[in-house]
Protein backbone atom coordinates (compact mmCIF):
# COMPACT_ATOMS: atom_id res chain seq x y z
CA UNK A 1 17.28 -9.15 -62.20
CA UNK A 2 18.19 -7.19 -58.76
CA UNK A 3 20.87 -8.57 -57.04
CA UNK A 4 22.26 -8.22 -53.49
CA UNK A 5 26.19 -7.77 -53.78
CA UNK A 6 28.96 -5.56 -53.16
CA UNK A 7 30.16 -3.04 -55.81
CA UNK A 8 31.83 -0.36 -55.79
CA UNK A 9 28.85 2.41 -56.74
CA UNK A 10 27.13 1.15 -53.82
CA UNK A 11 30.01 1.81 -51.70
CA UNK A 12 30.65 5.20 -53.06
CA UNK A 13 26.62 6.00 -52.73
CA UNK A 14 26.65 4.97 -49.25
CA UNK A 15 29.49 6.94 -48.46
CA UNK A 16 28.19 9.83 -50.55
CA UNK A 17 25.09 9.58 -48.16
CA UNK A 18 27.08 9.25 -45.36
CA UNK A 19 28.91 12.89 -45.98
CA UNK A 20 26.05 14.70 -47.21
CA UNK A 21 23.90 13.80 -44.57
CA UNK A 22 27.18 14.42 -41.87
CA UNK A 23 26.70 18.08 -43.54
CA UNK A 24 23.02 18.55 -43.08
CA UNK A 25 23.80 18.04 -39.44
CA UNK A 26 26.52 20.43 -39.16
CA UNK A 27 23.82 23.11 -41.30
CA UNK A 28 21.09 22.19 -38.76
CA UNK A 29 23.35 23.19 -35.83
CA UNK A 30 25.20 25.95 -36.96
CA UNK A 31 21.54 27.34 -38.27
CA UNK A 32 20.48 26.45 -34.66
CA UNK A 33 23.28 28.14 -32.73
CA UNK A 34 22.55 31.39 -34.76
CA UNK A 35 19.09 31.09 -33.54
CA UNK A 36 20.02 30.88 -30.59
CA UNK A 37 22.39 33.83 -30.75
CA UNK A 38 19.48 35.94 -32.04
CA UNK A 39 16.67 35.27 -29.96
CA UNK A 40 18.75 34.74 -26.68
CA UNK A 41 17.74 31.55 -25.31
CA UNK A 42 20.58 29.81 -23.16
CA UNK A 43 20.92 26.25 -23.87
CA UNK A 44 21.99 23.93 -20.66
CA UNK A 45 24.11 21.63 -21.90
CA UNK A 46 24.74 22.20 -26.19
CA UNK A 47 27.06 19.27 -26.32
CA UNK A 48 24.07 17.12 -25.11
CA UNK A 49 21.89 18.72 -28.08
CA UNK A 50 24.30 18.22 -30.51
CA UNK A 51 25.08 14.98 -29.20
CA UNK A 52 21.31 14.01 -29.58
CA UNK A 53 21.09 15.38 -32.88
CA UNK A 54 23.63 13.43 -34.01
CA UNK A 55 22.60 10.13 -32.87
CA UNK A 56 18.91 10.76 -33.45
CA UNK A 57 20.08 11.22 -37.92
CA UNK A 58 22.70 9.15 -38.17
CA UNK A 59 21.01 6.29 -36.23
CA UNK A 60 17.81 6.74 -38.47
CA UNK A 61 19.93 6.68 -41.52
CA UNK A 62 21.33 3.39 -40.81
CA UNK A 63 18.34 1.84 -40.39
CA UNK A 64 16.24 3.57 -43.44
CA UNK A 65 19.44 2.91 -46.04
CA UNK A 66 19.16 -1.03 -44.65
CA UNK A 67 15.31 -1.29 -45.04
CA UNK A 68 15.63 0.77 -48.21
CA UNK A 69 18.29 -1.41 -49.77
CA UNK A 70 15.96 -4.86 -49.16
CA UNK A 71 13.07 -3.10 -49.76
CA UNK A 72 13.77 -2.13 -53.38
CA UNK A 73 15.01 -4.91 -54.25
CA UNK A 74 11.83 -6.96 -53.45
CA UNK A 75 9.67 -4.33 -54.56
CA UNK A 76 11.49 -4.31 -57.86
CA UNK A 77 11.49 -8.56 -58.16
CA UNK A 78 7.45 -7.72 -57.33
CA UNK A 79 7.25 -5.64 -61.23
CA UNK A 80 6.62 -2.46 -59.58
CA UNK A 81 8.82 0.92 -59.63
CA UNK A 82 10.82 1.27 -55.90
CA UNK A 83 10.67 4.65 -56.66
CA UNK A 84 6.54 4.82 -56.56
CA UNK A 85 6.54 3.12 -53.51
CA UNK A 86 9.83 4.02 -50.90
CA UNK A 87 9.36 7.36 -51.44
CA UNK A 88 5.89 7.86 -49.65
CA UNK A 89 6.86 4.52 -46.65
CA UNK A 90 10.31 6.47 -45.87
CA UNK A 91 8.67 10.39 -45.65
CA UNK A 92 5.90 9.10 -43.74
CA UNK A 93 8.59 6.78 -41.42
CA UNK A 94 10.56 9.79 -41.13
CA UNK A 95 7.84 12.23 -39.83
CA UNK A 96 6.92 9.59 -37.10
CA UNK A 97 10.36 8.01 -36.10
CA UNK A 98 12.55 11.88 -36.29
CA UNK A 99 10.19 12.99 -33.34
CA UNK A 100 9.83 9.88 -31.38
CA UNK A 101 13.47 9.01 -31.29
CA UNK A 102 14.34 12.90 -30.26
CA UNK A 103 11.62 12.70 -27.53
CA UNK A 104 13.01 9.06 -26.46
CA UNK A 105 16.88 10.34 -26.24
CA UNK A 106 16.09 13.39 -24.92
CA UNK A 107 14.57 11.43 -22.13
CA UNK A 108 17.57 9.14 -21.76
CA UNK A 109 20.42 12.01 -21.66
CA UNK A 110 18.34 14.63 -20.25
């Protein structure tokens, strides 16, 4: 049966997750900035984007790898496949909380 404890492939998942989605930032951004470059539009204050950007992932990734974590294990005690269920709860999480939280920072640091 599932178990909550530390070991060491959850550690090096986590911190697997942590670096790959660090680099899907840094894509976003740098694809972002050569947008930018193209089309000509002047950003005010691009350390306040970035900034945003930042928070608005990394904060969201917290939270979904905590929920995540409990959540599978319950759903697997429950006889059912985490896999069947997580996947469409976290898309459809991340297509409503992505915008709100950009629209919500944006309003605090803008």
């Amino acid at each position: 049966p599932p178990e909550i404890q530390k070991s060491k492939r959850l550690k090096e998942d986590f911190i697997g997750l942590i670096i790959t989605t660090f680099l899907s930032i840094v894509a976003v951004l740098i694809f972002g900035y050569i947008i930018m470059l193209y089309t000509g539009i002047a950003i005010i204050n691009p350390f306040m984007i970035i900034f945003i950007i930042f928070l608005t992932v990394m904060l969201l990734f917290v939270i979904m790898f905590i929920i995540l974590f409990i959540c599978a294990i319950y759903v697997f005690k429950w006889g059912k496949d985490p896999n069947n269920s997580l996947i469409p709860f976290v898309t459809s999480f991340n297509d409503l909380a992505v915008p709100a939280l950009l629209m919500i920072f944006i309003i605090i640091f803008i």
